[in-house]
N, C-alpha and C. Protein backbone atom coordinates (compact mmCIF):
# COMPACT_ATOMS: atom_id res chain seq x y z
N UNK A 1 -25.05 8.34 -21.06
CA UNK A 1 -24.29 9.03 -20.03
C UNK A 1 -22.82 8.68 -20.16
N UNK A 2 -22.07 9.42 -19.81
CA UNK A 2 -20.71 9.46 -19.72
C UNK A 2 -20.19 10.19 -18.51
N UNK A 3 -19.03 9.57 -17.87
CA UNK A 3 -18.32 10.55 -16.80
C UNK A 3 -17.79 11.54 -17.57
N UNK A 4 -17.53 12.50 -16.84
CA UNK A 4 -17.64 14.24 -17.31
C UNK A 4 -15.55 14.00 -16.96
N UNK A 5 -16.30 14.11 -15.56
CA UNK A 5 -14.02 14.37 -15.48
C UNK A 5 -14.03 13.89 -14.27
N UNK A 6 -13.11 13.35 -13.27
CA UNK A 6 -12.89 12.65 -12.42
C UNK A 6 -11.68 13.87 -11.58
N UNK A 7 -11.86 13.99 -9.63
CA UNK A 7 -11.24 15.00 -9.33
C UNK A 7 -10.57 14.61 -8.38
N UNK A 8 -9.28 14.79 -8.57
CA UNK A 8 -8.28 14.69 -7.87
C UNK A 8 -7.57 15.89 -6.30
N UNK A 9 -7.77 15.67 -5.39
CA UNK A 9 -6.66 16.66 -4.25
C UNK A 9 -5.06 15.98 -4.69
N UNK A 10 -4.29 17.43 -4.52
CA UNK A 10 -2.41 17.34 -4.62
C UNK A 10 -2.49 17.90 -3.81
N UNK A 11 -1.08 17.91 -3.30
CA UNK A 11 -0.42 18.68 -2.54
C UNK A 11 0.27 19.50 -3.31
N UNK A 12 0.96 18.82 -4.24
CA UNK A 12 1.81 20.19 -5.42
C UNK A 12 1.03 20.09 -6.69
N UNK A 13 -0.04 20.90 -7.10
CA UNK A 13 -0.38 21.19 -7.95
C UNK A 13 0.22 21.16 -9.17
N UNK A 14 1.22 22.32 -9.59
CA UNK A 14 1.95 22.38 -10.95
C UNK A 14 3.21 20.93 -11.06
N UNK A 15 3.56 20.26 -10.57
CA UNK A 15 4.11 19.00 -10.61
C UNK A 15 3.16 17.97 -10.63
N UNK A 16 1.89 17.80 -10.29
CA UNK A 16 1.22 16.74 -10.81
C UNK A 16 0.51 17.17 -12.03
N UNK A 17 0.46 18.46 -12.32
CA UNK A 17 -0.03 19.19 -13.97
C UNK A 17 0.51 18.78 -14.78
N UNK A 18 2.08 18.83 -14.42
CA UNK A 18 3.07 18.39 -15.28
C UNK A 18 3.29 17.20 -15.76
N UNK A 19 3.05 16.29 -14.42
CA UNK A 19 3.06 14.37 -14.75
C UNK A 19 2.09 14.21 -15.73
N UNK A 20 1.13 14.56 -15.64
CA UNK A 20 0.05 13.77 -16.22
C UNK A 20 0.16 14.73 -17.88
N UNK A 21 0.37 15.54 -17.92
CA UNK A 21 0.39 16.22 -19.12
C UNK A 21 1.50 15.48 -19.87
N UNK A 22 2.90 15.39 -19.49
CA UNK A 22 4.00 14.73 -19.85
C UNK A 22 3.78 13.23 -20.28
N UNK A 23 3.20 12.41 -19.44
CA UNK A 23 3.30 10.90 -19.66
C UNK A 23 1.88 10.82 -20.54
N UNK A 24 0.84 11.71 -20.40
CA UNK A 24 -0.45 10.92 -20.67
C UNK A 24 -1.15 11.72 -21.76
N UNK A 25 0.03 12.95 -22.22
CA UNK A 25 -0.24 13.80 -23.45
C UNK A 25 -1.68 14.36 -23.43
N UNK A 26 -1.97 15.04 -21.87
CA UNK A 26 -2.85 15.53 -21.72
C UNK A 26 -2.98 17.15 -21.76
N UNK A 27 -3.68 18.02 -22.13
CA UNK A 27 -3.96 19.19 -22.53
C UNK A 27 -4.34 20.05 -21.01
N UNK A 28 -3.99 21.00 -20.87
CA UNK A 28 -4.18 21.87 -19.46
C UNK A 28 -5.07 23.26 -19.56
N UNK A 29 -6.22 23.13 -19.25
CA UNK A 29 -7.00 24.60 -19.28
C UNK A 29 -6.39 25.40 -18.23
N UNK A 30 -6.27 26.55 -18.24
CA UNK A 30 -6.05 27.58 -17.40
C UNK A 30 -5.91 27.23 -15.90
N UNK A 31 -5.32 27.76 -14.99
CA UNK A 31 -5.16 27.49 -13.73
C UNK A 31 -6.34 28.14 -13.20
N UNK A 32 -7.06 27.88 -12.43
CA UNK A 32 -8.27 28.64 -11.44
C UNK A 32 -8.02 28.97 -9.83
N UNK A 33 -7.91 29.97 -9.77
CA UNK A 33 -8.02 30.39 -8.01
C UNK A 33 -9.35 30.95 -7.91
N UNK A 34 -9.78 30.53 -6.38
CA UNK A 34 -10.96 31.07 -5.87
C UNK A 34 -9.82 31.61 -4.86
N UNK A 35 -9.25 32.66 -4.51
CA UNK A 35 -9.05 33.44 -3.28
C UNK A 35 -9.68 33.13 -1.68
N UNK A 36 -11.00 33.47 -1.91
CA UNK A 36 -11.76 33.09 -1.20
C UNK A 36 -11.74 32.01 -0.44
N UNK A 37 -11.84 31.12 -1.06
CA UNK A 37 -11.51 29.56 -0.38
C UNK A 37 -10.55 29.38 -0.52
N UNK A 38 -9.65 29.65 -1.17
CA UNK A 38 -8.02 29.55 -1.21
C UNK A 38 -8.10 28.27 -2.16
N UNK A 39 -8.26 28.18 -3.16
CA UNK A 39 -8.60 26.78 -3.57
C UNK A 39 -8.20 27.07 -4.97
N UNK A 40 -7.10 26.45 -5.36
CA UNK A 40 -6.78 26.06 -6.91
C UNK A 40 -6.93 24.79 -7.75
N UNK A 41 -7.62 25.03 -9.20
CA UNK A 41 -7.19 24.10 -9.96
C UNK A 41 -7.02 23.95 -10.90
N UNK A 42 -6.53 22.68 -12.07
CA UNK A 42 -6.56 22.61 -13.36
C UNK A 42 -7.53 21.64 -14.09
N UNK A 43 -8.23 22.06 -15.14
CA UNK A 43 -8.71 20.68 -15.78
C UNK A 43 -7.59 20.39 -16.73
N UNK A 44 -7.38 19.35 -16.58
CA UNK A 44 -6.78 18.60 -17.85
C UNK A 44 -7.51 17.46 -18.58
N UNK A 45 -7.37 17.29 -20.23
CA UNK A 45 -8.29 16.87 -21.00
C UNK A 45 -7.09 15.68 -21.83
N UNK A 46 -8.17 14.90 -22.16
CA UNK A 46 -7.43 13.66 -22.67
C UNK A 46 -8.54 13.82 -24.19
N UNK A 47 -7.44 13.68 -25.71
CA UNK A 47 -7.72 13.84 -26.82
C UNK A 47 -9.43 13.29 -26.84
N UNK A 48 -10.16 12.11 -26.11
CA UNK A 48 -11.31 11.69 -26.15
C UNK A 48 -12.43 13.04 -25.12
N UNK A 49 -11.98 13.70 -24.86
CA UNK A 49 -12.55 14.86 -24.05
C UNK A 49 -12.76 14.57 -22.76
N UNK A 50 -12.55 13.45 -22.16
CA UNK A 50 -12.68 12.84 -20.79
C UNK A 50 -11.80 13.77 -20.29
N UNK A 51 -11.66 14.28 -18.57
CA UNK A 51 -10.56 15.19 -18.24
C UNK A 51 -10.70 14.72 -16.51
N UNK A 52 -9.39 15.16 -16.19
CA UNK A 52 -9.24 15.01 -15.16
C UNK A 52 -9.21 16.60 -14.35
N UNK A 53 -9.90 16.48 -12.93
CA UNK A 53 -9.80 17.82 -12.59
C UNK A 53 -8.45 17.55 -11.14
N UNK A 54 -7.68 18.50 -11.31
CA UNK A 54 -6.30 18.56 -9.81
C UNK A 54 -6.60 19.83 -9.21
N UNK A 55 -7.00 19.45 -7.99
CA UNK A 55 -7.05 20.75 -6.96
C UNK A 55 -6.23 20.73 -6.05
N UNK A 56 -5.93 21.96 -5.41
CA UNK A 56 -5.10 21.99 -4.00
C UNK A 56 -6.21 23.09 -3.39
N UNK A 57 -5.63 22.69 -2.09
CA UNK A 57 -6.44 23.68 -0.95
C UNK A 57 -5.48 23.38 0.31
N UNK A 58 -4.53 24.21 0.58
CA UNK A 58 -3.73 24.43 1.63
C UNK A 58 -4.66 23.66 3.01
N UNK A 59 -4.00 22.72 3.97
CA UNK A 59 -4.77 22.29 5.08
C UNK A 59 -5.16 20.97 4.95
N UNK A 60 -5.25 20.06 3.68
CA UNK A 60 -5.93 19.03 3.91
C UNK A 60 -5.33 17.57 4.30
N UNK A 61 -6.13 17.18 5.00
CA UNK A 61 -4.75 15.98 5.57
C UNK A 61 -4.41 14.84 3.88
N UNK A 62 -3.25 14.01 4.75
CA UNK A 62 -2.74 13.49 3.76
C UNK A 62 -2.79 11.84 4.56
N UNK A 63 -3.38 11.28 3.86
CA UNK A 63 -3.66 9.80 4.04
C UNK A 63 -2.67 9.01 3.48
N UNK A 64 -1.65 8.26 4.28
CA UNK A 64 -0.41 7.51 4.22
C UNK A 64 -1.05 6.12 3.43
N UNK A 65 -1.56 5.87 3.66
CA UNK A 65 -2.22 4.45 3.04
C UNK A 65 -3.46 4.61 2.28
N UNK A 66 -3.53 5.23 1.04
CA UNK A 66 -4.41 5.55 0.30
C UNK A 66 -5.47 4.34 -0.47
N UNK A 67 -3.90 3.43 -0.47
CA UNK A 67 -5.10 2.01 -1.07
C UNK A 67 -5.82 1.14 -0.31
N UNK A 68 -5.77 1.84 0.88
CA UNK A 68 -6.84 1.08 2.35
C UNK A 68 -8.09 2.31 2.53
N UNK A 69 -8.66 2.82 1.89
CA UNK A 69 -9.29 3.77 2.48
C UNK A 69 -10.91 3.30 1.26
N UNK A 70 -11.93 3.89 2.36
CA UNK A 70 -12.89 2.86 1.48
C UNK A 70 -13.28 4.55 0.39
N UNK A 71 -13.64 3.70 -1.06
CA UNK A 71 -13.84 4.72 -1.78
C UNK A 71 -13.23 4.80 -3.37
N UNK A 72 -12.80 5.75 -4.08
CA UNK A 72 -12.28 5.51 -5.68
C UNK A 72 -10.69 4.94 -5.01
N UNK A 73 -10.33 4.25 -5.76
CA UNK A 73 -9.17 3.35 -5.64
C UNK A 73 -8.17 3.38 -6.44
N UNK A 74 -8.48 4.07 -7.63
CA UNK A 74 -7.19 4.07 -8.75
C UNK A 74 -8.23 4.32 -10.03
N UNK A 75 -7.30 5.06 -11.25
CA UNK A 75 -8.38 5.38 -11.98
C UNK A 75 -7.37 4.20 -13.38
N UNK A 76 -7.98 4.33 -14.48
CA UNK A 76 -7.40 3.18 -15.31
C UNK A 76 -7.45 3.79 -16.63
N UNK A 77 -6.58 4.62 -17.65
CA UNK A 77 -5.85 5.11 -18.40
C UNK A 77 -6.15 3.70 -19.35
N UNK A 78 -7.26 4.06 -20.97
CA UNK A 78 -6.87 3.16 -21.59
C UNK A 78 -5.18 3.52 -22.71
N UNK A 79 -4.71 2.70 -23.24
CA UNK A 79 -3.25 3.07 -23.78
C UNK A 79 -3.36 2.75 -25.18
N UNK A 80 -4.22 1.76 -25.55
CA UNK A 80 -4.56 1.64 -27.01
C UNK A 80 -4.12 0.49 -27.33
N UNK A 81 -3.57 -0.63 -26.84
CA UNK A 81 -2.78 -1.75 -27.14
C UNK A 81 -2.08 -1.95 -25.98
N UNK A 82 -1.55 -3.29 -26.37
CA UNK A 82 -1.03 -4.33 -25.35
C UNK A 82 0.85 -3.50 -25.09
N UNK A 83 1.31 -3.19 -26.79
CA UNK A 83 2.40 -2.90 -26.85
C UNK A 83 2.30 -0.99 -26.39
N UNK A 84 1.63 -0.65 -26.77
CA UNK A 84 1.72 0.82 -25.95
C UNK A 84 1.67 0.30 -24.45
N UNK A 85 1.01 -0.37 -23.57
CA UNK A 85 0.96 -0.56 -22.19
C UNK A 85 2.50 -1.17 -21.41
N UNK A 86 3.32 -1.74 -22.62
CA UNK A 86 4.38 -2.20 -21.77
C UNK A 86 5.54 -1.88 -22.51
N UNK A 87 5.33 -0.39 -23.70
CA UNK A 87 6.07 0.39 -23.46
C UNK A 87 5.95 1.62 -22.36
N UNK A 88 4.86 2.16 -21.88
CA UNK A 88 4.62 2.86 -21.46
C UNK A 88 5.32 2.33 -19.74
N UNK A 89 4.99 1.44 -19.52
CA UNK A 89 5.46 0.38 -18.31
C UNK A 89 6.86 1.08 -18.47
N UNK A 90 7.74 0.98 -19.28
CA UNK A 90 9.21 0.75 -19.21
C UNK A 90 9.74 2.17 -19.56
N UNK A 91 8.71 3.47 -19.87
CA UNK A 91 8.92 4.39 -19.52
C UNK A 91 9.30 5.10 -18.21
N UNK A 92 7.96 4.50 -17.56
CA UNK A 92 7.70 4.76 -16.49
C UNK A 92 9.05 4.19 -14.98
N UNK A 93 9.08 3.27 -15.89
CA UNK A 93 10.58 2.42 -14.90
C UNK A 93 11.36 3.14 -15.17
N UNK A 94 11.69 3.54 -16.56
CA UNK A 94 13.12 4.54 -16.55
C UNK A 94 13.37 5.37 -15.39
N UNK A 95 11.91 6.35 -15.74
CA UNK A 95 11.75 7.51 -15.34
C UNK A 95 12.02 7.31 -13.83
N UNK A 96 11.98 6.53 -12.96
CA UNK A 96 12.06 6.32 -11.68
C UNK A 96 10.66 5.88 -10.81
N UNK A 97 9.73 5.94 -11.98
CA UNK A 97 8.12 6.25 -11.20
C UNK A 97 8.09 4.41 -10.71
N UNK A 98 7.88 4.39 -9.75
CA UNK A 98 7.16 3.34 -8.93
C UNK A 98 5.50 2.41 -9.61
N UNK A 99 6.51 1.12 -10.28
CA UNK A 99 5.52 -0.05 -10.75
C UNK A 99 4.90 -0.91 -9.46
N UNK A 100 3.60 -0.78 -9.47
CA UNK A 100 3.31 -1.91 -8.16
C UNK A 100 2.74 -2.63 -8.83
N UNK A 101 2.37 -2.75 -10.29
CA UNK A 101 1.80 -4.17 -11.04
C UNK A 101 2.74 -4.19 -12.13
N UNK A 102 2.84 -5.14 -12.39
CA UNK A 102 3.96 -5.52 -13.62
C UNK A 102 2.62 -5.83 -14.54
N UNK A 103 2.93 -5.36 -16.02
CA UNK A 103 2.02 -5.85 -17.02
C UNK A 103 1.81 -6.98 -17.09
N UNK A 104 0.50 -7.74 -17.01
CA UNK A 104 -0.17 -9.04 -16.80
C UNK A 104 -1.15 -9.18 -17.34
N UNK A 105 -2.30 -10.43 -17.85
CA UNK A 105 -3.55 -10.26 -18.19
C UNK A 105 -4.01 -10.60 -16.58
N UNK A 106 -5.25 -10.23 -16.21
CA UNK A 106 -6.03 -10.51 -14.66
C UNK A 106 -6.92 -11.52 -15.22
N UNK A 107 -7.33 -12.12 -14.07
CA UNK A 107 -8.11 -13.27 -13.96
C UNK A 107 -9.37 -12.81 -14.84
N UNK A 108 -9.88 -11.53 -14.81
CA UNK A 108 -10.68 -11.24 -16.04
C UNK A 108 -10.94 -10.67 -17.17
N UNK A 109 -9.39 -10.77 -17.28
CA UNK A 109 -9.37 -10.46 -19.19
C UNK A 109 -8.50 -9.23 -19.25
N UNK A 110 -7.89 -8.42 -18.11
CA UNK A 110 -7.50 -7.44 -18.56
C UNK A 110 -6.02 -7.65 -18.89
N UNK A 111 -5.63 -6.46 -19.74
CA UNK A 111 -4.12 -6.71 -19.84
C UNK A 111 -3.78 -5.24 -19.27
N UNK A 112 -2.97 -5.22 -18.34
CA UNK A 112 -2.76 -4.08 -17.45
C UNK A 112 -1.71 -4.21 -16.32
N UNK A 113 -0.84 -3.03 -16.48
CA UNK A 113 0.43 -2.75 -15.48
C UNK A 113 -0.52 -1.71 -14.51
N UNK A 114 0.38 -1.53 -13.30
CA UNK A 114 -0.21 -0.36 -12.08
C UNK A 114 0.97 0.35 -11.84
N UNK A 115 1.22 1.77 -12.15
CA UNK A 115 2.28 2.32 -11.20
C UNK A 115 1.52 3.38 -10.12
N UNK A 116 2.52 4.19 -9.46
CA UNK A 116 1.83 5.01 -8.44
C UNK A 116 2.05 6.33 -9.17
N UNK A 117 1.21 7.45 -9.20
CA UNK A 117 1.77 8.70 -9.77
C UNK A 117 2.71 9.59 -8.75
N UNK A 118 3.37 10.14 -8.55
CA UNK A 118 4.03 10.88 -8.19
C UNK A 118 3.70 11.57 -6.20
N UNK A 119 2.51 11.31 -6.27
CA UNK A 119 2.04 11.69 -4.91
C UNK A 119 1.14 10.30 -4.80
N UNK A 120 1.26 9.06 -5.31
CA UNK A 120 1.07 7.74 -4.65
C UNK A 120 -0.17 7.59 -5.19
N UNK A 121 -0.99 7.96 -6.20
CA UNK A 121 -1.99 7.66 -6.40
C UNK A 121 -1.87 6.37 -7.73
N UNK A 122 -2.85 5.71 -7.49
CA UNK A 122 -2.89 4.39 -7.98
C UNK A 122 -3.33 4.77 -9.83
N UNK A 123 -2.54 4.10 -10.59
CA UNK A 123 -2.81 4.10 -12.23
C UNK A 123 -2.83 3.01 -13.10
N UNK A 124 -3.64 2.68 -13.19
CA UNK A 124 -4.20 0.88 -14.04
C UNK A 124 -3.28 1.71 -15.49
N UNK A 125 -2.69 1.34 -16.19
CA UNK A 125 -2.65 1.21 -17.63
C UNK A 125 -2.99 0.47 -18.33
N UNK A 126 -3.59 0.22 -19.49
CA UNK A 126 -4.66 -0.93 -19.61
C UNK A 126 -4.81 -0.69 -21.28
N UNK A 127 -5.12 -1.66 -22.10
CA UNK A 127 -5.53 -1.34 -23.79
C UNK A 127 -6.73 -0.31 -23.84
């Protein structure tokens, strides 16, 4: 077994299409509307075929404190190395994006920075 794709709610759709395509050299299938439900989204695919799915749906609340809420918590982007993870770190600082972990090894082995993506969602970068 393998996870298929992991699904994300935005509020701005084509700007978080864009982040993650930009920093994480991810691939974008077609945009999808259901009318009906009013409900858009994109899959985006990472070269290993793993993909992430981004939906919007006009109406849904927005939770100010996302890393208090019980449930998925942050997803974790491997980078391929220690030195891709803390260049990627110092991209990400350029760029303005918000580091809440500085690259570190953790008490169990990992070597991994955290920034927030663009609408505050939590991102392990990791080998």
């Amino acid at each position: 077994m393998k996870i298929e794709h992991l699904a994300l709610w935005v509020e701005d759709l084509e700007m978080m299409k864009d982040f993650y395509c930009h920093y994480f050299n991810l691939s974008s299938g077609e945009k999808y509307h259901n009318p009906i439900k009013n409900f858009t989204s994109y899959f985006l695919s990472f070269e290993s075929g793993a993909r992430i799915e981004l939906m919007h749906k006009p109406g849904l609340l927005n939770h100010s404190e996302k890393n208090n809420l019980f449930g998925f918590t942050h997803i974790a982007i491997s980078t391929g190395s220690k030195e891709n993870v803390l260049h990627l770190t110092e991209t990400f600082r350029k760029a303005g994006i918000q580091i809440i972990g500085e690259p570190r090894t953790t008490g169990d082995g990992y070597f991994e920075s955290v920034i927030l993506d663009p609408e505050g969602n939590s991102i392990e970068l990791t080998i």
